[in-house]
N, C-alpha and C. Protein backbone atom coordinates (compact mmCIF):
# COMPACT_ATOMS: atom_id res chain seq x y z
N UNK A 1 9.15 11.90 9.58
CA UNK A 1 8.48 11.50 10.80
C UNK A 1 7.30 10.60 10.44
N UNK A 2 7.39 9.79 11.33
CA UNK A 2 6.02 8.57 10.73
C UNK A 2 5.14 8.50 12.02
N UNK A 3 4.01 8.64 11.51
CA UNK A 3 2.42 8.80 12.23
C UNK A 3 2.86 7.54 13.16
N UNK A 4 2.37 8.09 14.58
CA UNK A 4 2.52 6.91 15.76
C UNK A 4 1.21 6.05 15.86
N UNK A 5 0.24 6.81 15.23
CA UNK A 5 -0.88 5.74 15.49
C UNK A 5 -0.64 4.89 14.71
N UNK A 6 0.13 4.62 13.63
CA UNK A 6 0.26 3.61 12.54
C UNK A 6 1.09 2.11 13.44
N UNK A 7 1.91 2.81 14.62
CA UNK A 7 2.41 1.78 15.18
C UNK A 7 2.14 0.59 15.76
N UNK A 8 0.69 0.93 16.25
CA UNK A 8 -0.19 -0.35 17.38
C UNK A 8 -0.81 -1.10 15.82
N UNK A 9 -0.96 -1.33 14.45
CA UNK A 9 -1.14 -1.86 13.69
C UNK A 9 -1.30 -3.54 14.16
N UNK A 10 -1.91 -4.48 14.32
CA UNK A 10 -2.05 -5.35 14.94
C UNK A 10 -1.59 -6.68 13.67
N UNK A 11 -0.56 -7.99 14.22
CA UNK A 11 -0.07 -9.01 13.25
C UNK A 11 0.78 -8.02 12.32
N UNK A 12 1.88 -7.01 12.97
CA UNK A 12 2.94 -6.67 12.42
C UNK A 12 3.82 -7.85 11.58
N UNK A 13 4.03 -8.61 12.70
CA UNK A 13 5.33 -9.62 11.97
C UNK A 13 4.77 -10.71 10.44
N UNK A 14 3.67 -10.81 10.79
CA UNK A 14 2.66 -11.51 9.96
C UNK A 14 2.65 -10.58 8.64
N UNK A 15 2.34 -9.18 8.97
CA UNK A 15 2.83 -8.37 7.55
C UNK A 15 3.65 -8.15 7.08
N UNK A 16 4.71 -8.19 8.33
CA UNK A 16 6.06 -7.91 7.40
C UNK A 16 6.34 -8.84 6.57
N UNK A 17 5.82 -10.30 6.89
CA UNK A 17 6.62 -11.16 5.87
C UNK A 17 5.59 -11.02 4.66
N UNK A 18 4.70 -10.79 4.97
CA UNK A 18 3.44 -11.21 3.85
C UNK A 18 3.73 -10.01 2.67
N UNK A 19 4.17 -8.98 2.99
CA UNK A 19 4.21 -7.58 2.39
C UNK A 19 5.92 -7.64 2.00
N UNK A 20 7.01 -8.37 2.33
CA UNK A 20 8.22 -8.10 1.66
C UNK A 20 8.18 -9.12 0.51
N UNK A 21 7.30 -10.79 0.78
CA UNK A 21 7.74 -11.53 -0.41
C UNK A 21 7.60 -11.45 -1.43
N UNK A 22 5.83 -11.27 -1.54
CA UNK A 22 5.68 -11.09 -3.04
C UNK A 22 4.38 -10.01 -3.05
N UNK A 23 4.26 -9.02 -1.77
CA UNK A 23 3.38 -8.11 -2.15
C UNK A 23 2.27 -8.70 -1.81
N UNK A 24 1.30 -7.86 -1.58
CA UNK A 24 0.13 -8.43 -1.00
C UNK A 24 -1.42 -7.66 -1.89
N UNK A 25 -1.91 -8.40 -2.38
CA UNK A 25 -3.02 -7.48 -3.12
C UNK A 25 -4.27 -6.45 -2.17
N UNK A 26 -4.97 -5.89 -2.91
CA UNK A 26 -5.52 -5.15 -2.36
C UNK A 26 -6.91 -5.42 -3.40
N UNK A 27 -8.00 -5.46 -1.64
CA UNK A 27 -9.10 -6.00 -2.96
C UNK A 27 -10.08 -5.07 -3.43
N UNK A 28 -10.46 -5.49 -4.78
CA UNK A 28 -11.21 -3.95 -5.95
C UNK A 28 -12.39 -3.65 -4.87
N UNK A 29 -12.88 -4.00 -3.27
CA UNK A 29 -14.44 -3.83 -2.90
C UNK A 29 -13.57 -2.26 -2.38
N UNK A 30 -12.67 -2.01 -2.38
CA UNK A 30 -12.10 -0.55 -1.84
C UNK A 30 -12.67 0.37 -2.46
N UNK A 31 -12.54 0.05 -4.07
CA UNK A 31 -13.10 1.34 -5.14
C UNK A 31 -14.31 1.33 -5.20
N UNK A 32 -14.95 0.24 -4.47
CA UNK A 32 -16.61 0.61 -4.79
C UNK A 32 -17.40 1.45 -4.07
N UNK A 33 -16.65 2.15 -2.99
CA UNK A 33 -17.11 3.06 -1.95
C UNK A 33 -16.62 4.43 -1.87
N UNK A 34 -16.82 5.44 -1.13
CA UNK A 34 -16.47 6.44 -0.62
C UNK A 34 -15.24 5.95 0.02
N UNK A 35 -14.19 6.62 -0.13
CA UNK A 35 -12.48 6.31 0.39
C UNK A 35 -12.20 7.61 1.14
N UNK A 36 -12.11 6.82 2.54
CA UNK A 36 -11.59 7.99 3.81
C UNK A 36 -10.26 7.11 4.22
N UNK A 37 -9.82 8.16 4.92
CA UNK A 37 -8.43 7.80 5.73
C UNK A 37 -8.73 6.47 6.43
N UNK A 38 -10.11 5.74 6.92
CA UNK A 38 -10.26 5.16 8.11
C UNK A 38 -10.39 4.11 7.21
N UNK A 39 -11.08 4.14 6.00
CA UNK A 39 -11.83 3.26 4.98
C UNK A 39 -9.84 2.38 3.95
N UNK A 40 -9.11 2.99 4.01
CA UNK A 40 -8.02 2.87 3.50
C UNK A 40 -7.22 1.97 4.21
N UNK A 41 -7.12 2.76 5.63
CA UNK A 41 -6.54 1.83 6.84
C UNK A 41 -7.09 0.42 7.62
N UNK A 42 -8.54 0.41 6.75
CA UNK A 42 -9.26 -0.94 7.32
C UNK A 42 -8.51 -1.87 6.07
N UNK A 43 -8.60 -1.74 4.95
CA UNK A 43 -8.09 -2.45 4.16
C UNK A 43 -6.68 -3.09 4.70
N UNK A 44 -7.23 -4.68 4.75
CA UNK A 44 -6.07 -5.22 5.40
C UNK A 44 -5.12 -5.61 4.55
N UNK A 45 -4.64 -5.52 3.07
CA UNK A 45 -3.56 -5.05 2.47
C UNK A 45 -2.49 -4.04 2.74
N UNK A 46 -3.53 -2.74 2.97
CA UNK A 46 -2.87 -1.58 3.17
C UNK A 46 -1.98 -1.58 4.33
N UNK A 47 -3.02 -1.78 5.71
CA UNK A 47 -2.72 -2.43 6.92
C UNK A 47 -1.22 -3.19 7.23
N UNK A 48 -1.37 -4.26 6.40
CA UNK A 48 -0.03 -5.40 6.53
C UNK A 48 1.17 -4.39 5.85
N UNK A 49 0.76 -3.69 4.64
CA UNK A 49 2.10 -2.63 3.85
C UNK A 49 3.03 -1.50 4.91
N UNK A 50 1.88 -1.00 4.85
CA UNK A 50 2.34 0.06 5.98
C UNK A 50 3.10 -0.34 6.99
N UNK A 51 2.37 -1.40 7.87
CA UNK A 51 3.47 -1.94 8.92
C UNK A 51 4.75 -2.78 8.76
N UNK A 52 4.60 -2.95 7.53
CA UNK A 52 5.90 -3.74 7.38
C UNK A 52 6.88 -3.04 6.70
N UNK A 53 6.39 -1.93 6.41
CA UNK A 53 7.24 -0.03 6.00
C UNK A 53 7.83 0.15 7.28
N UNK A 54 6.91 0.29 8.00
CA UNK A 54 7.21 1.23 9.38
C UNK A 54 8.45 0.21 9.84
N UNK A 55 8.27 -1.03 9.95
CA UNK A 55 9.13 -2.17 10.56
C UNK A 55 10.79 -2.17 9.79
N UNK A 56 10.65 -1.35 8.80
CA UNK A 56 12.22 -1.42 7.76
C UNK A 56 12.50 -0.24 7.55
N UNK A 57 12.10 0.72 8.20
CA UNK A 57 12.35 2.36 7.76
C UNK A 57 13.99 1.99 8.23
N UNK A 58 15.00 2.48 6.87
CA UNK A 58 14.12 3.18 5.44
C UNK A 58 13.51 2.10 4.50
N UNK A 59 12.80 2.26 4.12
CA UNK A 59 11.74 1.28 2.96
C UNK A 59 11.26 1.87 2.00
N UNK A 60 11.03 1.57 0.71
CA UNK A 60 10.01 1.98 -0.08
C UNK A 60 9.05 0.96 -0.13
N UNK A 61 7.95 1.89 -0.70
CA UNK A 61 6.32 0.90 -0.64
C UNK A 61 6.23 1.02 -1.96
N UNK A 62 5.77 -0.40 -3.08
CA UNK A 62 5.72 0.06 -4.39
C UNK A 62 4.19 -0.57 -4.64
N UNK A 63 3.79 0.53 -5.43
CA UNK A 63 2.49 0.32 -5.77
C UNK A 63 2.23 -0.38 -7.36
N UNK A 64 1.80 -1.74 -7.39
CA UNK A 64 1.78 -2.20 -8.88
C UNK A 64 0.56 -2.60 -9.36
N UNK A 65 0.61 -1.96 -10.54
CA UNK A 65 -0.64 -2.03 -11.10
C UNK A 65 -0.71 -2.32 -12.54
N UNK A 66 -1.99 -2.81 -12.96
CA UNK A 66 -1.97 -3.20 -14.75
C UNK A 66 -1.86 -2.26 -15.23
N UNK A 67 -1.87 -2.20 -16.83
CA UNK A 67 -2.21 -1.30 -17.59
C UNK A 67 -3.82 -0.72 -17.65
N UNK A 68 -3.94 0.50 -18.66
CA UNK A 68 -5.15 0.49 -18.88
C UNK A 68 -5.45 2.12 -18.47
N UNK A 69 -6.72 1.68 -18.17
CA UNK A 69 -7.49 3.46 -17.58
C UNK A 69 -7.66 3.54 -16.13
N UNK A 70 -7.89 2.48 -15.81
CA UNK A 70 -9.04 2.61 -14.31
C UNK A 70 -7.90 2.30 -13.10
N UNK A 71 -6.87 1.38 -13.72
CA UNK A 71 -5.59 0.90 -12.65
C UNK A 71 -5.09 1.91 -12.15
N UNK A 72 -3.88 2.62 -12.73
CA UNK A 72 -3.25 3.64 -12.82
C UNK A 72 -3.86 4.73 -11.92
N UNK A 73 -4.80 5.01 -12.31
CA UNK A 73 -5.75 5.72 -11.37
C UNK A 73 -6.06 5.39 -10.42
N UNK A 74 -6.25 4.56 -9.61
CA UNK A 74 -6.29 3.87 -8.76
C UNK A 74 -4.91 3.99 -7.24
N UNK A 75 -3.92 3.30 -8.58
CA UNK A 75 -2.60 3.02 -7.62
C UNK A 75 -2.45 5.00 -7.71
N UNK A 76 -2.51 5.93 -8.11
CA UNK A 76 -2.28 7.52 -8.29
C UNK A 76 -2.87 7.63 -6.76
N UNK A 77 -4.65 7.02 -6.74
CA UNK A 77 -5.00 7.28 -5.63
C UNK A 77 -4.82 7.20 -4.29
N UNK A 78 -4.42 5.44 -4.38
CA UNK A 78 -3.64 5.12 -3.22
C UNK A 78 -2.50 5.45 -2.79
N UNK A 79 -1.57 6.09 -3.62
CA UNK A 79 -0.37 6.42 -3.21
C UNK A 79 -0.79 8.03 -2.96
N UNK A 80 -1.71 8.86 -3.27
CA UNK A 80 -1.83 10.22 -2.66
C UNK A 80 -2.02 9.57 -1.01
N UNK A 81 -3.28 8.61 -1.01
CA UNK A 81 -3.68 8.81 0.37
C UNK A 81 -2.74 7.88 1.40
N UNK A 82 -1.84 7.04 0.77
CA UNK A 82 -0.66 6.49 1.28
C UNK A 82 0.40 8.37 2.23
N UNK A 83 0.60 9.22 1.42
CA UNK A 83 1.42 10.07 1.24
C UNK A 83 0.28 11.41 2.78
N UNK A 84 -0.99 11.03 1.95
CA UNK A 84 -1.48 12.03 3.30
C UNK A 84 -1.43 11.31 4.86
N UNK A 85 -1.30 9.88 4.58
CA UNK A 85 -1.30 9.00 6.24
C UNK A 85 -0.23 9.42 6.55
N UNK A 86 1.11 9.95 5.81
CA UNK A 86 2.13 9.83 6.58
C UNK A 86 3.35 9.13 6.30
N UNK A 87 3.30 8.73 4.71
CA UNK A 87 3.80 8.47 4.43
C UNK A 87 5.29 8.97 3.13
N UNK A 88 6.60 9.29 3.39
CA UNK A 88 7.16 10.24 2.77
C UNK A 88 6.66 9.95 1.05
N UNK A 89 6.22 10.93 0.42
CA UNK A 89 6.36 10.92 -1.40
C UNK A 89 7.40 10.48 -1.80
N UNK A 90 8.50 10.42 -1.42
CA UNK A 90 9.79 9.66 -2.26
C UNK A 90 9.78 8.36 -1.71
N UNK A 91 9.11 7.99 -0.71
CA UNK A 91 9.22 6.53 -0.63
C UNK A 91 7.99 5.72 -1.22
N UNK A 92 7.16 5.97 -1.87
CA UNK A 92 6.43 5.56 -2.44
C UNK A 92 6.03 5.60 -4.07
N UNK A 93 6.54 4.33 -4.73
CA UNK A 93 6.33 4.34 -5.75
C UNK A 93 5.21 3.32 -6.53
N UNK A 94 5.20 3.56 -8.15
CA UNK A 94 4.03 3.16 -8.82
C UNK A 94 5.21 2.37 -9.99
N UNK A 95 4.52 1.10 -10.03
CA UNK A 95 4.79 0.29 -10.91
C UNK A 95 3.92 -0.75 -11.77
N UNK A 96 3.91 -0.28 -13.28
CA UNK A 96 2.82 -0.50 -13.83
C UNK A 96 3.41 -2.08 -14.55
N UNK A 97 3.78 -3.10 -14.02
CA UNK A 97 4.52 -4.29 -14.47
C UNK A 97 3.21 -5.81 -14.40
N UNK A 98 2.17 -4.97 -13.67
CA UNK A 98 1.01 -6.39 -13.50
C UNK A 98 0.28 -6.42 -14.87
N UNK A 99 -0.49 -7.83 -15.38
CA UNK A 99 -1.31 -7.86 -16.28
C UNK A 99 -3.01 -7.23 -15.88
N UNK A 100 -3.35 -6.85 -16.94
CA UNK A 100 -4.34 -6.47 -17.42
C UNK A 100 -5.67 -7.28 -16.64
N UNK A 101 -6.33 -6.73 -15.67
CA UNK A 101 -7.32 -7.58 -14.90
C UNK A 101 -6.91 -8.05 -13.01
N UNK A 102 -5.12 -8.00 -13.39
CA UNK A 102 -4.90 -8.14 -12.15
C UNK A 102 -5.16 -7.07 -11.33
N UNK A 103 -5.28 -6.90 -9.78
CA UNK A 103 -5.27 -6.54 -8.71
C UNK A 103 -4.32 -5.62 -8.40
N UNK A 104 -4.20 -4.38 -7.89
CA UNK A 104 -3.45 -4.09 -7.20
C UNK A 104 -2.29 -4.55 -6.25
N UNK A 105 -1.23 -4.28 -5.97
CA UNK A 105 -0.63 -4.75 -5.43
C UNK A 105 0.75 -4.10 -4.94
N UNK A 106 0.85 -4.13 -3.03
CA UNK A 106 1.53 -3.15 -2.47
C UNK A 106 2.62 -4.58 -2.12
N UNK A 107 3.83 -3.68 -1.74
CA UNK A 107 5.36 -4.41 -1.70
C UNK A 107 6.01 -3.11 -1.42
N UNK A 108 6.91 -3.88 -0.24
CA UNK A 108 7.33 -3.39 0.53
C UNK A 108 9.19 -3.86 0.24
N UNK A 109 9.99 -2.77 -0.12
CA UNK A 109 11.50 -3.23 -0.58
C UNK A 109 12.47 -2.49 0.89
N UNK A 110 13.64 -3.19 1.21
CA UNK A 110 14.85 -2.06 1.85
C UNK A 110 14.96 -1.51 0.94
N UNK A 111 15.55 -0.37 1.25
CA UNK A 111 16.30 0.77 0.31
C UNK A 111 17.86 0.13 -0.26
């Protein structure tokens, strides 16, 4: 079941494309704060992912990230609080395929 408030998400179609081609980054001013449900969902990365999930259910959301210490941890984080919005744990995965320095980055696949 997928959270209905996620539905009124505003420039759906605009995410869907932006979030199936090549993923859409997510920018590092996220980790410099206190991270709430509301603080996650303002992030307009997250924002465009999600809705362009919701728009292809079934979908997976893949979370990619560099190597290292601080990444990994990161994409761990976002995909818990991906998973508490409402989003199923098997559809959300972590892929550690970006270089070293890059950005986060959510993508959105059909099944």
């Amino acid at each position: 079941m997928r959270p209905c408030f996620l539905l009124v998400l505003p420039g759906w179609f605009a995410a869907l494309v932006a979030a199936q081609a090549q993923g859409v980054a997510v920018v590092s001013d996220l980790w410099d704060r206190p991270r709430t449900a509301r603080a996650v969902l303002a992030e307009p990365a997250v924002r465009q992912a999600v809705a362009a999930w919701i728009s292809q259910a079934p979908a997976r959301l893949s979370i990619h990230h560099a190597p290292g210490q601080e990444a990994p941890v990161q994409a761990e984080e976002l995909r818990a609080w991906l998973i508490a919005l409402g989003i199923e744990a098997e559809r959300v995965t972590l892929r550690g395929d970006l270089r070293i320095g890059e950005p986060l980055r959510l993508e959105v696949s059909k099944d």
